[in-house]
N, C-alpha and C. Protein backbone atom coordinates (compact mmCIF):
# COMPACT_ATOMS: atom_id res chain seq x y z
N UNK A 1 25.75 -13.52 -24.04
CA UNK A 1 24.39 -13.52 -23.53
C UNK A 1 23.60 -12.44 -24.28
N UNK A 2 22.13 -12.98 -24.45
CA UNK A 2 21.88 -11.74 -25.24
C UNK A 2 20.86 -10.77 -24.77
N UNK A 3 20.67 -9.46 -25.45
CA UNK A 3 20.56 -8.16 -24.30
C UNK A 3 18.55 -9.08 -24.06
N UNK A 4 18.29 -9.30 -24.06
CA UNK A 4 16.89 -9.90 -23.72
C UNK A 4 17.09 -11.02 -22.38
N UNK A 5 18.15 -11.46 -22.36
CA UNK A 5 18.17 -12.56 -21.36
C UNK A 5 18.69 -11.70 -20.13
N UNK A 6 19.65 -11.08 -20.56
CA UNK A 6 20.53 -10.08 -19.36
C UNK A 6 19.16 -9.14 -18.72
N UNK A 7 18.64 -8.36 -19.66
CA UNK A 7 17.36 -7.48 -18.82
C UNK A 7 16.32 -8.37 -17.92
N UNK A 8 16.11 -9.40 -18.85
CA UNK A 8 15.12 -10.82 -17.95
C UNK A 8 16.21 -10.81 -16.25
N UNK A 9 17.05 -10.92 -15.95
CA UNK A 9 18.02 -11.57 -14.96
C UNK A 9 17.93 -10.04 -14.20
N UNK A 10 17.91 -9.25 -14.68
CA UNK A 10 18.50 -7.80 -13.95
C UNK A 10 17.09 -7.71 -13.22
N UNK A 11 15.47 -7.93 -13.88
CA UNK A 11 14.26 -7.24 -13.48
C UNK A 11 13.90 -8.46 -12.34
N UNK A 12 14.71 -10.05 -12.58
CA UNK A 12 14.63 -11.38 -11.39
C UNK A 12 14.87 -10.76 -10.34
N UNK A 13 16.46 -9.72 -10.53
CA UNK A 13 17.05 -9.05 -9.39
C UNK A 13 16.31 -7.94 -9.00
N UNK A 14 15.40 -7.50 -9.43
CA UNK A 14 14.44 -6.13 -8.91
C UNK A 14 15.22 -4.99 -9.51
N UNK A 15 16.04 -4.71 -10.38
CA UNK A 15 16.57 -3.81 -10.95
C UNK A 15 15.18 -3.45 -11.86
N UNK A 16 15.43 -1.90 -11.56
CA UNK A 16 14.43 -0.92 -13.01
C UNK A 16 15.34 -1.34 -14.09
N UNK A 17 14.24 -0.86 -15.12
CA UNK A 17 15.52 -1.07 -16.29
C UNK A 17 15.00 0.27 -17.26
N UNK A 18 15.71 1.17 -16.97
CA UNK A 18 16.17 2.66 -17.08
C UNK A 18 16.27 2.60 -18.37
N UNK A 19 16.39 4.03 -18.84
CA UNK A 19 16.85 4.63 -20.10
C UNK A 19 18.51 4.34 -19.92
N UNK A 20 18.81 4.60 -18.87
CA UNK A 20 20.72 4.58 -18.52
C UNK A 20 21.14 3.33 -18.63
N UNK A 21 19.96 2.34 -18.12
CA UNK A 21 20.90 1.20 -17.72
C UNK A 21 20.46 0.38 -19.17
N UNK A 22 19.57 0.74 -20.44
CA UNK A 22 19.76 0.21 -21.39
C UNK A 22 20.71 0.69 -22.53
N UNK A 23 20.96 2.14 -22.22
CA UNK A 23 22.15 2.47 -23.04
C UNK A 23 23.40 2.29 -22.27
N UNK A 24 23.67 1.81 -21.30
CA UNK A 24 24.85 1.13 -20.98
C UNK A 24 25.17 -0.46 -21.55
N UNK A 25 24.18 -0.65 -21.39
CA UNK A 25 24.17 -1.98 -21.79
C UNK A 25 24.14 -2.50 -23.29
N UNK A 26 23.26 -1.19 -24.15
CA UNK A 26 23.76 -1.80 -25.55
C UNK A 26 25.19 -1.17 -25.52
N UNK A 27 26.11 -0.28 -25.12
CA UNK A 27 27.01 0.23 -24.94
C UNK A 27 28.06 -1.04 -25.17
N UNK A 28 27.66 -1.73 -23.80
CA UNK A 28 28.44 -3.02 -23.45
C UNK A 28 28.77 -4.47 -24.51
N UNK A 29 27.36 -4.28 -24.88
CA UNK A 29 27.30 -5.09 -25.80
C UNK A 29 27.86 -5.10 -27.49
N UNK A 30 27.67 -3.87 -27.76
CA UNK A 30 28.20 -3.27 -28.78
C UNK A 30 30.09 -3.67 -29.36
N UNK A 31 30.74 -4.23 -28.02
CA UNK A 31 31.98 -4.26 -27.71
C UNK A 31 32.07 -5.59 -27.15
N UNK A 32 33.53 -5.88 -27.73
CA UNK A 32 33.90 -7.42 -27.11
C UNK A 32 34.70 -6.90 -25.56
N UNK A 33 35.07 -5.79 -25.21
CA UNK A 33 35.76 -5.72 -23.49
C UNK A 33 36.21 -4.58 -23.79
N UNK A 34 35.67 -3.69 -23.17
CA UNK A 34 36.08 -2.43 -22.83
C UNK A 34 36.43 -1.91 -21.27
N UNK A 35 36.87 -0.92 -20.76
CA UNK A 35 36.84 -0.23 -19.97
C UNK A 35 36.16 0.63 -19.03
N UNK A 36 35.60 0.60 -17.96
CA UNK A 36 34.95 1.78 -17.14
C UNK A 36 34.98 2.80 -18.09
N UNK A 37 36.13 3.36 -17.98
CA UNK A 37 36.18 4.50 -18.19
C UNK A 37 35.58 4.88 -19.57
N UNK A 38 35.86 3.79 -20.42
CA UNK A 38 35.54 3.94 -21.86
C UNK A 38 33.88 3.66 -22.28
N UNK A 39 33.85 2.95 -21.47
CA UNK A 39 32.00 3.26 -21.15
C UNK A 39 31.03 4.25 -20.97
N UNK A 40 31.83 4.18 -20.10
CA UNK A 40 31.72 6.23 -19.17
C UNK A 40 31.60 7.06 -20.31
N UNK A 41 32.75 7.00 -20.82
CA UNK A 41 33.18 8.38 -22.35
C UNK A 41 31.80 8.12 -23.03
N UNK A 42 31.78 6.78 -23.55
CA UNK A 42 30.86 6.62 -24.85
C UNK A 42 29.35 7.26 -24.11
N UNK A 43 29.07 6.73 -23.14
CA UNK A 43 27.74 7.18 -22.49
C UNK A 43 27.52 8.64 -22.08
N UNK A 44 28.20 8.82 -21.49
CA UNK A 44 27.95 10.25 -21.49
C UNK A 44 27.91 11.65 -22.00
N UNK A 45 28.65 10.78 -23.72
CA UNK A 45 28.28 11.68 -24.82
C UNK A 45 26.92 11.45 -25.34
N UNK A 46 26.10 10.46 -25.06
CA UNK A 46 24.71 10.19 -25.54
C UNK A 46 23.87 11.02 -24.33
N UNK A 47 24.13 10.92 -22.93
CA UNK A 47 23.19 11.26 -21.65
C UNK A 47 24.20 11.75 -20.72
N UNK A 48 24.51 13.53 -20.84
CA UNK A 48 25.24 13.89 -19.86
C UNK A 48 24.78 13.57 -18.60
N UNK A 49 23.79 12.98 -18.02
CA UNK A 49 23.27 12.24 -16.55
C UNK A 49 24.19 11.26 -16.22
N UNK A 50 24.85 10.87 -16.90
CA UNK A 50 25.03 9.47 -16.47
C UNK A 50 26.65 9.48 -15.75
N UNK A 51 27.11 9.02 -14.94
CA UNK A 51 28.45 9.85 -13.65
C UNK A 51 29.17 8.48 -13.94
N UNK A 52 29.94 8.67 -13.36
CA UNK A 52 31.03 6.99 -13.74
C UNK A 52 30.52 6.45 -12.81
N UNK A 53 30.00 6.37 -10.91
CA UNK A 53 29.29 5.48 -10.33
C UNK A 53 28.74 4.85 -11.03
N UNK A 54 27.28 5.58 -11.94
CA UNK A 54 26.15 4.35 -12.26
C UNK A 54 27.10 3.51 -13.50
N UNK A 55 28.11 3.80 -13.99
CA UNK A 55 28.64 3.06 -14.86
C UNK A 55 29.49 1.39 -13.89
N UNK A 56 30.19 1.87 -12.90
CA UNK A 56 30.31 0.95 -12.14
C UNK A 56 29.66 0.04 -11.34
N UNK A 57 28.95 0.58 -11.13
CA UNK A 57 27.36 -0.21 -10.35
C UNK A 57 26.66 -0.77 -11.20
N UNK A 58 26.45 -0.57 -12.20
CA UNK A 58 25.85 -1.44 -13.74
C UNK A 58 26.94 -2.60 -13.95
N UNK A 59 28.41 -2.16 -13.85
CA UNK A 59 29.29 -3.46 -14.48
C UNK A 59 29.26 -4.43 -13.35
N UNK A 60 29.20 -3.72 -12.21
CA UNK A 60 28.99 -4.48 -11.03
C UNK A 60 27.83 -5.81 -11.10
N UNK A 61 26.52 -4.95 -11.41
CA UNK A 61 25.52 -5.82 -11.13
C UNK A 61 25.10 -6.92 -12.23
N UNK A 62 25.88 -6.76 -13.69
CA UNK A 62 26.06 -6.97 -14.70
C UNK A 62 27.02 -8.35 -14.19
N UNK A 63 28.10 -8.08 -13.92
CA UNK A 63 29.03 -9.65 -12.89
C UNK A 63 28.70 -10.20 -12.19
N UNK A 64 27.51 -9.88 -11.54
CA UNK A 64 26.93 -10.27 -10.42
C UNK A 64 26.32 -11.34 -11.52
N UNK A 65 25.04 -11.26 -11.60
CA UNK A 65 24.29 -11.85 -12.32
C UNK A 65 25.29 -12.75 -13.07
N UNK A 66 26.16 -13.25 -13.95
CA UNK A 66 27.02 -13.73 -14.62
C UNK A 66 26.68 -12.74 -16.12
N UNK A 67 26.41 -12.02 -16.48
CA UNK A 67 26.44 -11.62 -17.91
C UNK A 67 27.62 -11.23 -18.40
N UNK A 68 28.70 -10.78 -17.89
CA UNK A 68 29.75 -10.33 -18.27
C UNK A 68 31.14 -10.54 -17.19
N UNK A 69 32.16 -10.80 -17.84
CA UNK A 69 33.46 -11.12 -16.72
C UNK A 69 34.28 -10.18 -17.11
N UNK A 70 35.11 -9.98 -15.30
CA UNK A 70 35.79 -9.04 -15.61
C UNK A 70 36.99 -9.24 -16.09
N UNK A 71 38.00 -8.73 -16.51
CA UNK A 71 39.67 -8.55 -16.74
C UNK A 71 40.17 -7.53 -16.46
N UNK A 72 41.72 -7.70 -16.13
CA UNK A 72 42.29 -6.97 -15.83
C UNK A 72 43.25 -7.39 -16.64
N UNK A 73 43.75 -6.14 -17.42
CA UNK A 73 44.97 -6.35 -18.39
C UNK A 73 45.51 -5.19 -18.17
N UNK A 74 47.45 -5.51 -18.41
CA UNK A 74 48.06 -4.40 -17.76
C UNK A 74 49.45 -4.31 -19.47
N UNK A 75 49.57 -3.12 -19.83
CA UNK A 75 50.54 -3.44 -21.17
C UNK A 75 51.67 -2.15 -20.07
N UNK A 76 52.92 -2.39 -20.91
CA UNK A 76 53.92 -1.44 -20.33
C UNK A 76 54.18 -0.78 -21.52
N UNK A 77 53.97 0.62 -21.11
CA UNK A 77 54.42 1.79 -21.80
C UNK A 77 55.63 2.40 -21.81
N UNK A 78 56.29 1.94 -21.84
CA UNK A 78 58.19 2.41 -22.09
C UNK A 78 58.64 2.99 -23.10
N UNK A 79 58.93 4.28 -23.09
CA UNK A 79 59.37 4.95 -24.56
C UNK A 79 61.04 3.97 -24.85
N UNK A 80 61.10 3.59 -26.21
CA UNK A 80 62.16 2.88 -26.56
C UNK A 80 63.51 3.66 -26.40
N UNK A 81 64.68 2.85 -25.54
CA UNK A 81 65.75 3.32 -25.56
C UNK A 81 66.28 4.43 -26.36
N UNK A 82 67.19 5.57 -25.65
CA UNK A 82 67.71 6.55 -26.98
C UNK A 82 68.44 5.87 -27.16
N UNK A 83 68.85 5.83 -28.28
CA UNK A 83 70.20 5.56 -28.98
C UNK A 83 71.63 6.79 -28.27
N UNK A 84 72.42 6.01 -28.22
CA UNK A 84 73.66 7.05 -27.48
C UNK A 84 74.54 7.18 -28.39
N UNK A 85 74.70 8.01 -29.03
CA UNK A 85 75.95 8.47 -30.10
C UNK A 85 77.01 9.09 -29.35
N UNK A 86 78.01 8.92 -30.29
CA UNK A 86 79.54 9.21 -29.76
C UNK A 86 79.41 10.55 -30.19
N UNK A 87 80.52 11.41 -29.56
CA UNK A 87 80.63 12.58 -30.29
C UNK A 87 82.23 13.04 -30.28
């Protein structure tokens, strides 16, 4: 979707459309699926204002609307077997 149609849908919903909530959003866009948290990071090195709430409440209202879906992906971190030597 592109960032002109998504702001059109957000201002339908009575959302302002902020300095925050457009650098979240090219943020978002910038990226094929990122993370809260990694949102968070990138943004708040541009606008120390910005708290991980309004980052969640943006992805929130962002799903709402249909502009973006969520995932949940889970990888396992297991350090590889030691090797057991004889002695």
């Amino acid at each position: 979707m592109r960032k002109e149609m998504i702001i059109q849908r957000l201002k339908e919903r009575g959302c302002r459309i902020t300095k925050q909530r457009l650098l979240l959003l090219d943020i978002i866009l910038e990226e094929d699926c990122c993370c809260c948290k990694e949102i968070y990071y990138k943004a708040s090195k541009k606008d120390q204002n910005i708290g991980p709430a309004t980052v969640y409440r943006m992805i929130n209202t962002l799903e709402e609307i249909g502009a973006i879906t969520r995932r949940s992906t889970f990888t396992v971190n297991l350090p590889p077997e030691e090797e057991k030597t004889a002695v």
